[in-house]
C-alpha atoms as a PDB file:
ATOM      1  CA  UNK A   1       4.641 -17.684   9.906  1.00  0.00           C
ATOM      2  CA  UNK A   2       5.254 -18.078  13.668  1.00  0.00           C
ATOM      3  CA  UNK A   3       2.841 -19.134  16.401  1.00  0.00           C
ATOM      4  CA  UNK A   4       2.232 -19.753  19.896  1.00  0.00           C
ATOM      5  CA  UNK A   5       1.649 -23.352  21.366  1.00  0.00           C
ATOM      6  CA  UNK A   6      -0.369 -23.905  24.531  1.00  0.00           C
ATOM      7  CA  UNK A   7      -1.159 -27.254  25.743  1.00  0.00           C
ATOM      8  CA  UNK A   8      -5.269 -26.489  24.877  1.00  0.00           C
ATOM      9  CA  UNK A   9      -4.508 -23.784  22.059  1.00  0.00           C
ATOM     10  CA  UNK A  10      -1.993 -22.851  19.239  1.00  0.00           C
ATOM     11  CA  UNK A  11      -2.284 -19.504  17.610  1.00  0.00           C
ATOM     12  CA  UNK A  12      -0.862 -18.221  14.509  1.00  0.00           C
ATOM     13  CA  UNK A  13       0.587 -16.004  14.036  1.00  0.00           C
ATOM     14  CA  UNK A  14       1.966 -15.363  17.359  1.00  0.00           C
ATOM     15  CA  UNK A  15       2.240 -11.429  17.357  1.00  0.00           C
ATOM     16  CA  UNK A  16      -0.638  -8.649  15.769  1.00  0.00           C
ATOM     17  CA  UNK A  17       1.024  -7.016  13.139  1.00  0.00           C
ATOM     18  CA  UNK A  18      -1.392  -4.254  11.331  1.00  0.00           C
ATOM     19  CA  UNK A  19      -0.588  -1.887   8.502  1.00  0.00           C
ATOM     20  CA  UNK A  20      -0.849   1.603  10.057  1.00  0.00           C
ATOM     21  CA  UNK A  21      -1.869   4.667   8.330  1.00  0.00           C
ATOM     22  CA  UNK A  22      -4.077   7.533   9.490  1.00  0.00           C
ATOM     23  CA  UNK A  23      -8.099   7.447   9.362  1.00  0.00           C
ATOM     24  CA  UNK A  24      -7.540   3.804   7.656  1.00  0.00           C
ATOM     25  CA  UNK A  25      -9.012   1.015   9.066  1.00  0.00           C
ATOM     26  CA  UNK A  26      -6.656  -2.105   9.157  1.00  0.00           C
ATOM     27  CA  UNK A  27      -7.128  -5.434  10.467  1.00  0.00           C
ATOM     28  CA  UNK A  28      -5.141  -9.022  11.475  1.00  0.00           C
ATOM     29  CA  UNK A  29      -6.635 -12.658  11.718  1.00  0.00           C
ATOM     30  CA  UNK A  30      -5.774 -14.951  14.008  1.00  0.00           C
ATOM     31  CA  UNK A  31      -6.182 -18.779  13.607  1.00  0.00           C
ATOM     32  CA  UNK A  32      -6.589 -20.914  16.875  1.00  0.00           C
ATOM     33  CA  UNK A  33      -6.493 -24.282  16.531  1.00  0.00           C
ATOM     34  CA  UNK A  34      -7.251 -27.051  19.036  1.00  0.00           C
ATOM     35  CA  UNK A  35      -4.837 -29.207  19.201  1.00  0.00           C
ATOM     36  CA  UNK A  36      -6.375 -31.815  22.032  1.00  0.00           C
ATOM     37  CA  UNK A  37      -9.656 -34.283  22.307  1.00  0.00           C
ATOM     38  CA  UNK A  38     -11.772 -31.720  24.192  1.00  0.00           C
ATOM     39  CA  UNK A  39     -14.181 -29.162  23.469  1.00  0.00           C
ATOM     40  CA  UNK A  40     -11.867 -25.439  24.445  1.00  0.00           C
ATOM     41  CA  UNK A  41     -13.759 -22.517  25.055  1.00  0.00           C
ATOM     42  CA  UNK A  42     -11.685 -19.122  24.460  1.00  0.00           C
ATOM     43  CA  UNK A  43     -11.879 -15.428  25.128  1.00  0.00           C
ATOM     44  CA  UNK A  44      -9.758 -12.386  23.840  1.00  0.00           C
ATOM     45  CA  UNK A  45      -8.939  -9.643  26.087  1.00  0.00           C
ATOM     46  CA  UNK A  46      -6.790  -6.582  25.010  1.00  0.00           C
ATOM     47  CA  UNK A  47      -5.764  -3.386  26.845  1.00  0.00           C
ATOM     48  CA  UNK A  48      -7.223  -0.847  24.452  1.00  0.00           C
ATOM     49  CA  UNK A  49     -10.903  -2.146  24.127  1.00  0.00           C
ATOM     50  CA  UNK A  50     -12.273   0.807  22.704  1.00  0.00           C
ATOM     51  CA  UNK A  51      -9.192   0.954  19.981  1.00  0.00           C
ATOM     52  CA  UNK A  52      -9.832  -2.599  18.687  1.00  0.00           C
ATOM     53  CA  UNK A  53     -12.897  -4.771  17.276  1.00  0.00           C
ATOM     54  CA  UNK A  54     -12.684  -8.868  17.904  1.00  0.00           C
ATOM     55  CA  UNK A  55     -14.946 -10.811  16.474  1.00  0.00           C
ATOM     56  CA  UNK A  56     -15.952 -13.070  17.648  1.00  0.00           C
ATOM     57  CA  UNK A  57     -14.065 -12.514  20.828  1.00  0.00           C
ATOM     58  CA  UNK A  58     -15.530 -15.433  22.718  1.00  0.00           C
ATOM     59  CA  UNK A  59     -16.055 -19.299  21.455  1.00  0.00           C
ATOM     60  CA  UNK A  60     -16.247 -22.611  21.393  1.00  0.00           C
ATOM     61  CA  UNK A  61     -13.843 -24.546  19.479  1.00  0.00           C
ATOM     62  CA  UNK A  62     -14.507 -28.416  19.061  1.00  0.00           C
ATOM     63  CA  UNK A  63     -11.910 -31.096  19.324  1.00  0.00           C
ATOM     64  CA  UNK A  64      -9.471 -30.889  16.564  1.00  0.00           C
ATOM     65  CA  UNK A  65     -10.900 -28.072  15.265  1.00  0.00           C
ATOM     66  CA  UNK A  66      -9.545 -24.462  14.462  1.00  0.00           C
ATOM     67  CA  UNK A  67     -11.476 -20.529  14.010  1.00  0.00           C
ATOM     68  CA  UNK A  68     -10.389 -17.817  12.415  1.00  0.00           C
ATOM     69  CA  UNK A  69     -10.533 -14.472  14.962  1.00  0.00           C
ATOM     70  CA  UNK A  70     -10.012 -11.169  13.129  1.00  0.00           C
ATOM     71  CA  UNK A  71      -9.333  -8.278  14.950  1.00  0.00           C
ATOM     72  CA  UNK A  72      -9.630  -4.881  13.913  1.00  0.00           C
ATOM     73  CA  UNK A  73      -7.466  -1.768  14.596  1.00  0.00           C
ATOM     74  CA  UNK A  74     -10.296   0.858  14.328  1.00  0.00           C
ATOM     75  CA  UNK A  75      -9.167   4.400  12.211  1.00  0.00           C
ATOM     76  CA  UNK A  76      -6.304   6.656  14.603  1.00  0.00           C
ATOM     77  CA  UNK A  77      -6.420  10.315  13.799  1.00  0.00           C
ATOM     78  CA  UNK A  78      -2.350  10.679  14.602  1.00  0.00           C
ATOM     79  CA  UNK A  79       0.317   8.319  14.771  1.00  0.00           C
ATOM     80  CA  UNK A  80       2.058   6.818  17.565  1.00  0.00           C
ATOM     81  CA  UNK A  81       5.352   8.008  19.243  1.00  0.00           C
ATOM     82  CA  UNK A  82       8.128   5.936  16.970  1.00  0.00           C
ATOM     83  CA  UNK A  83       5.517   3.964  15.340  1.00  0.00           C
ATOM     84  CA  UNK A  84       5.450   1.439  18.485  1.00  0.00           C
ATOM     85  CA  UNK A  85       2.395   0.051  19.736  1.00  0.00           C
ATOM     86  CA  UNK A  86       2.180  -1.198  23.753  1.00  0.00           C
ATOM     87  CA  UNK A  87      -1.098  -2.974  23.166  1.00  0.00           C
ATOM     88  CA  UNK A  88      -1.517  -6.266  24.700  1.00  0.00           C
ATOM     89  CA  UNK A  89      -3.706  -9.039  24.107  1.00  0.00           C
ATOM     90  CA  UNK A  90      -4.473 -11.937  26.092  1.00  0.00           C
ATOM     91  CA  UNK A  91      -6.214 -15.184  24.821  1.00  0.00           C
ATOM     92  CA  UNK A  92      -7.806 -17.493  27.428  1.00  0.00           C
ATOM     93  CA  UNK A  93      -8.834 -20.905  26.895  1.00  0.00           C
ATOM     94  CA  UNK A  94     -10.227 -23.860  29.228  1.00  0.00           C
ATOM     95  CA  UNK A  95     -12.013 -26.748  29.014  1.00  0.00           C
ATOM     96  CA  UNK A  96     -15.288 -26.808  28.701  1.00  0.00           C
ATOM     97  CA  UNK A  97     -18.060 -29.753  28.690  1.00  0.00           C
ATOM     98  CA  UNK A  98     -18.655 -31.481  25.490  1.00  0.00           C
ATOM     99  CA  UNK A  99     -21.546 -29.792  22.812  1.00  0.00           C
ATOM    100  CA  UNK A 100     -21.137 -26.774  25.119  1.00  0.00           C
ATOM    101  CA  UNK A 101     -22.840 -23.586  23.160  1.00  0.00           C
ATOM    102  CA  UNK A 102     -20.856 -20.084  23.316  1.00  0.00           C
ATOM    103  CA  UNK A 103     -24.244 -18.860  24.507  1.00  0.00           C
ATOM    104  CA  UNK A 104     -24.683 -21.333  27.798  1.00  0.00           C
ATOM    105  CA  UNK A 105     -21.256 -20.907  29.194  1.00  0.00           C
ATOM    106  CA  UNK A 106     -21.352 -19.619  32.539  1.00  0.00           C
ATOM    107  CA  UNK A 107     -19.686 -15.684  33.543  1.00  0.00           C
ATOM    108  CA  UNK A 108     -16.967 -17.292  35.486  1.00  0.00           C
ATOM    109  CA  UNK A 109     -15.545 -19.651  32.440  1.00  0.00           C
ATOM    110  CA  UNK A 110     -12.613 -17.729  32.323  1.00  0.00           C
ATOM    111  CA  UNK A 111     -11.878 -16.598  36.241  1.00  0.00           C
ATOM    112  CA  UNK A 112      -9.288 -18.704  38.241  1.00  0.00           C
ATOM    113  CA  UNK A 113     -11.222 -18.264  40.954  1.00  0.00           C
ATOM    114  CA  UNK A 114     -13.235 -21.165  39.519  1.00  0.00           C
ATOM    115  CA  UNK A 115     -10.352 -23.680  40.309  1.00  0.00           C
ATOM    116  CA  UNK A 116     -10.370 -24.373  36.697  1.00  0.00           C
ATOM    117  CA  UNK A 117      -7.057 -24.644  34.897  1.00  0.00           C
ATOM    118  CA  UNK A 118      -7.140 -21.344  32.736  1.00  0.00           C
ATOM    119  CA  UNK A 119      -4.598 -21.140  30.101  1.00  0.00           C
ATOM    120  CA  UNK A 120      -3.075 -17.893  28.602  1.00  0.00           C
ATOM    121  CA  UNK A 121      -1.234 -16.352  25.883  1.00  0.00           C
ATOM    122  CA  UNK A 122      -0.260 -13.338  25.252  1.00  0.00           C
ATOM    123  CA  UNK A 123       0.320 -11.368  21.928  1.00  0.00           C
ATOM    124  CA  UNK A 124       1.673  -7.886  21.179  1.00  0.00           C
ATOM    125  CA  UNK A 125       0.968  -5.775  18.313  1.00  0.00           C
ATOM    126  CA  UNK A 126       3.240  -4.440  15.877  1.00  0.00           C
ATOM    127  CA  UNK A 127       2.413  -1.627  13.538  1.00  0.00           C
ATOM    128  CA  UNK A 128       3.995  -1.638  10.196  1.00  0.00           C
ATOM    129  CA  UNK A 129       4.536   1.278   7.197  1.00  0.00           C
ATOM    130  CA  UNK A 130       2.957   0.512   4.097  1.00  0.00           C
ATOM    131  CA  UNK A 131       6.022  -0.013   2.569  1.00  0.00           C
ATOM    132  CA  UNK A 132       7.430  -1.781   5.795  1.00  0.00           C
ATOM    133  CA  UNK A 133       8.145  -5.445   6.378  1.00  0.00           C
ATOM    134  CA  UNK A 134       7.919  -7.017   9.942  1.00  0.00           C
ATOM    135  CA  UNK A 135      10.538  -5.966  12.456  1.00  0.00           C
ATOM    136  CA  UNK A 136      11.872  -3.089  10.508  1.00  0.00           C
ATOM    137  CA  UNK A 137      13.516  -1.028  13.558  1.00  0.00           C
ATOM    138  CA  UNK A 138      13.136   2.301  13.556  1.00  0.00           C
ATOM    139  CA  UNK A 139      16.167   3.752  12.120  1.00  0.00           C
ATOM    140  CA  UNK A 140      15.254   1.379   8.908  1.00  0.00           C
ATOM    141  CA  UNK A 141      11.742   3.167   9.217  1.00  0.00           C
ATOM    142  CA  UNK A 142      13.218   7.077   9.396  1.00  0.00           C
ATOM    143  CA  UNK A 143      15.583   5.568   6.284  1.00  0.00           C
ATOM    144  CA  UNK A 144      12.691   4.865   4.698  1.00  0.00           C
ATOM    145  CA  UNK A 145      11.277   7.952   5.089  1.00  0.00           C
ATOM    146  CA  UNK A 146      14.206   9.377   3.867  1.00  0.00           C
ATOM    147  CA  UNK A 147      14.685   7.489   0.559  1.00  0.00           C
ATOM    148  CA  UNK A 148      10.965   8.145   0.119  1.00  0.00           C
ATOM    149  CA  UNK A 149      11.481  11.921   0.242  1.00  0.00           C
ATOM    150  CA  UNK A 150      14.996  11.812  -2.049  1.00  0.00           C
ATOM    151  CA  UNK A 151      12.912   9.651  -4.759  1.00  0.00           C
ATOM    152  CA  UNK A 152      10.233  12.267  -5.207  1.00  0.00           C
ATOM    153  CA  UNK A 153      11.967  15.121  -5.468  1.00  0.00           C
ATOM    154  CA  UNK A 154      14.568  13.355  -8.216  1.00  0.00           C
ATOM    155  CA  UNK A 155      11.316  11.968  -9.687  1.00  0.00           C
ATOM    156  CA  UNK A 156       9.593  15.990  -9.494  1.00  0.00           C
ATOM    157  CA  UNK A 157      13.019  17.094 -11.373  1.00  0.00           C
ATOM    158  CA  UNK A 158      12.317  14.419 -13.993  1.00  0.00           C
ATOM    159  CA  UNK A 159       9.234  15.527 -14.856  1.00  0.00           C
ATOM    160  CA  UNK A 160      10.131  19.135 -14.937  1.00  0.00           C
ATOM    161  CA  UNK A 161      12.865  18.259 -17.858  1.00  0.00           C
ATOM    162  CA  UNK A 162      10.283  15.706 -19.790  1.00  0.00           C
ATOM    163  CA  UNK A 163       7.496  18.281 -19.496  1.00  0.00           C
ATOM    164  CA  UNK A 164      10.221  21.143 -20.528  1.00  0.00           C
ATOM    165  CA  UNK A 165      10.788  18.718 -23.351  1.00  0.00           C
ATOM    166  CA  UNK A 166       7.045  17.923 -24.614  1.00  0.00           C
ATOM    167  CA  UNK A 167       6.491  21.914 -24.576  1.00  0.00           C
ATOM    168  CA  UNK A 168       9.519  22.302 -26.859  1.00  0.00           C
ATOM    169  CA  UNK A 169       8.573  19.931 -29.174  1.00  0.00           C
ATOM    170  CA  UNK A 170       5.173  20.586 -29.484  1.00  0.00           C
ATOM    171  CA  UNK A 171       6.301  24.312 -30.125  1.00  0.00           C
ATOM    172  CA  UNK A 172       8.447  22.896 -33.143  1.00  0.00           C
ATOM    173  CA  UNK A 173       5.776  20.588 -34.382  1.00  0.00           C
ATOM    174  CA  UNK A 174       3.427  23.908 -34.833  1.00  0.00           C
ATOM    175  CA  UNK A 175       6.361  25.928 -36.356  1.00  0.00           C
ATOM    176  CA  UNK A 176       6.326  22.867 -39.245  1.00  0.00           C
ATOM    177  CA  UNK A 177       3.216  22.969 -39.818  1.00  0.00           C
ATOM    178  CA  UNK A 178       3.017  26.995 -40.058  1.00  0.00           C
ATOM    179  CA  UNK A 179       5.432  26.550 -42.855  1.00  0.00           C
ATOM    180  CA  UNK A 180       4.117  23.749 -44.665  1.00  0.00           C
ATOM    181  CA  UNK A 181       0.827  25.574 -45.099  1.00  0.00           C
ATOM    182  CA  UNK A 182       2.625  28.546 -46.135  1.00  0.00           C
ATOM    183  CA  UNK A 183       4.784  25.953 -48.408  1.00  0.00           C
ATOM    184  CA  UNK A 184       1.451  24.734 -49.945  1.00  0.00           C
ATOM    185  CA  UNK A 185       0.185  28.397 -50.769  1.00  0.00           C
ATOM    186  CA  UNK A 186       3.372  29.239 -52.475  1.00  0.00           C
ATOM    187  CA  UNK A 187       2.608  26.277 -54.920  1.00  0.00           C
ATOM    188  CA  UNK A 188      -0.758  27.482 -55.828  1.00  0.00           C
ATOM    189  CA  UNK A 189       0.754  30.915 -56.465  1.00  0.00           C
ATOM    190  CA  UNK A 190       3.143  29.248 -58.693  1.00  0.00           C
ATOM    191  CA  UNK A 191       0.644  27.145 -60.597  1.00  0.00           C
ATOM    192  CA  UNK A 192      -1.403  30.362 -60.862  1.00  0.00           C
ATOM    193  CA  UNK A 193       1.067  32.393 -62.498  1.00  0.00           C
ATOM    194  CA  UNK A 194       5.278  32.453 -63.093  1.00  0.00           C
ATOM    195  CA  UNK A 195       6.778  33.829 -60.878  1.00  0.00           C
ATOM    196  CA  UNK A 196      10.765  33.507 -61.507  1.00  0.00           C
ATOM    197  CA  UNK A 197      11.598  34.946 -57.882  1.00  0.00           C
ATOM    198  CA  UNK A 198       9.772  31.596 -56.981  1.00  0.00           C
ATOM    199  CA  UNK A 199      12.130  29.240 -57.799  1.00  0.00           C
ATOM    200  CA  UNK A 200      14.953  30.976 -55.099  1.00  0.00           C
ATOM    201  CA  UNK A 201      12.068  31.539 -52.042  1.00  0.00           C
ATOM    202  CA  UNK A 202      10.646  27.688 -52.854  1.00  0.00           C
ATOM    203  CA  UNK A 203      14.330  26.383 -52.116  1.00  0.00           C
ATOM    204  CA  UNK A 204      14.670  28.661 -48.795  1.00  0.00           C
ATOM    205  CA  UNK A 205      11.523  27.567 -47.673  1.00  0.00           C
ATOM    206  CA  UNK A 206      12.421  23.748 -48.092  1.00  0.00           C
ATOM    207  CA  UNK A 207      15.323  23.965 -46.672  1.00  0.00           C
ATOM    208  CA  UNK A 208      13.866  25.587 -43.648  1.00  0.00           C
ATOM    209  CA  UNK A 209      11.419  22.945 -43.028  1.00  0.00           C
ATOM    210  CA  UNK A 210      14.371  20.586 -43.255  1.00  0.00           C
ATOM    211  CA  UNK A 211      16.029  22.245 -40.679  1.00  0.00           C
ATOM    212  CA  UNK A 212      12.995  22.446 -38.512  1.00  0.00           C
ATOM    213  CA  UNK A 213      12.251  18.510 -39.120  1.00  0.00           C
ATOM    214  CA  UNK A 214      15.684  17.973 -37.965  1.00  0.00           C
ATOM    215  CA  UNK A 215      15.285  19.015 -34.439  1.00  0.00           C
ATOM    216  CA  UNK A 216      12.038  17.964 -34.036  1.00  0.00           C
ATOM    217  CA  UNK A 217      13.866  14.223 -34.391  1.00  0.00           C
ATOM    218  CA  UNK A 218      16.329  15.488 -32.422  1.00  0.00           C
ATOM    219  CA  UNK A 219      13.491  16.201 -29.462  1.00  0.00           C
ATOM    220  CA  UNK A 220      11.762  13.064 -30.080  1.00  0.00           C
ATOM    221  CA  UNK A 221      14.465  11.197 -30.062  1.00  0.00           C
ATOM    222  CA  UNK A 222      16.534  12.731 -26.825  1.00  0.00           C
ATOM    223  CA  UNK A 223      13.098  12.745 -25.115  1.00  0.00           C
ATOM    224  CA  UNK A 224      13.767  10.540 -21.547  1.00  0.00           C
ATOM    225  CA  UNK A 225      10.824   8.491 -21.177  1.00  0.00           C
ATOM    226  CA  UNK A 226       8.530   8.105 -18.777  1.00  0.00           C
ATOM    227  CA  UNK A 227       8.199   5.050 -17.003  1.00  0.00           C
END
């Protein structure tokens, strides 16, 4: 994963990427490390304040040190045009006096009018698919949508033959079972008294079932199955 280096600061990674999808609340960290001997107070800035949640969007961070800043892409109601995002964000940082509390620093930490050396850097946001990967372009995103659409209508048609198949067999599993209780009351006739017509409709009836086992294998067996 890629970062920015300032001479104060280095932030990782170096661009917002959030997974977008509608009423869906998605969020990116941010880990800004001090890479120096002094104490570097920060600030986050972005051009949508009322889209995005920082926290904590101001600090301290001591020498050496590093914080984790998450921010927040609060629920959209529709999507962007193309799926691209022309948020910005700036991060600030200068140095501050040593054991310096977020709390006590003063309201013009972060304005070069101060004559203090103010460092910046700046970070765009990328929104991503669910299925996406970073920098997909947006032909490989309407692909996407594409192959999405082919794949659930082949997978609809599936499902129509497999459930056209279940119903089929289940049919001939209820036929069988019609004639073996019919089977079974011919016996008990039979036990009860000769009949010598028996003998001819006891061999038709057998072979029927045989022919109905058959292709109830054959269903089972030709079945696609469902992964």
């Amino acid at each position: 994963m890629t970062g920015a280096t300032n001479q104060l600061i280095s932030v990782q990674p170096d661009e917002l990427h959030f997974q977008f999808e509608l009423e869906k609340q998605s969020f990116c960290d941010l880990k800004v490390s001090n890479t120096t001997e002094h104490h570097v107070a920060f600030k986050v800035k972005t051009t949508s304040p009322k889209k995005y949640f920082v926290r904590p969007n101001t600090g301290v961070i001591q020498p050496w040190d590093s914080c984790v800043i998450r921010v927040t892409l609060q629920a959209q109601r529709e999507y962007p045009p193309d799926m691209q995002s022309k948020d910005k964000f700036l991060l600030q940082s200068t140095i501050v006096p040593p054991n310096t509390d977020v709390d006590e620093l003063p309201p013009n930490t972060f304005s070069k009018e101060s004559g203090k050396t103010i460092e910046e850097c700046k970070l765009k946001v990328v929104y991503l698919t669910p299925n996406s990967v970073p920098g997909i372009s947006e032909d490989g995103f309407k692909q996407s949508i594409d192959a999405n659409a082919m794949w659930r209508s082949a997978s609809f048609d599936d499902n129509q033959v497999l459930q056209r198949l279940k119903e089929e067999r289940d049919a001939a599993m209820r036929q069988t079972q019609l004639l073996q209780q019919e089977l079974e009351m011919l016996k008990k006739r039979r036990n009860r008294k000769g009949d010598p017509g028996f003998s001819m409709v006891f061999a038709l009836f057998v072979g029927l079932i045989g022919l109905m086992v058959g292709f109830l294998f054959k269903l089972l067996f030709s079945s696609p199955s469902a992964e």
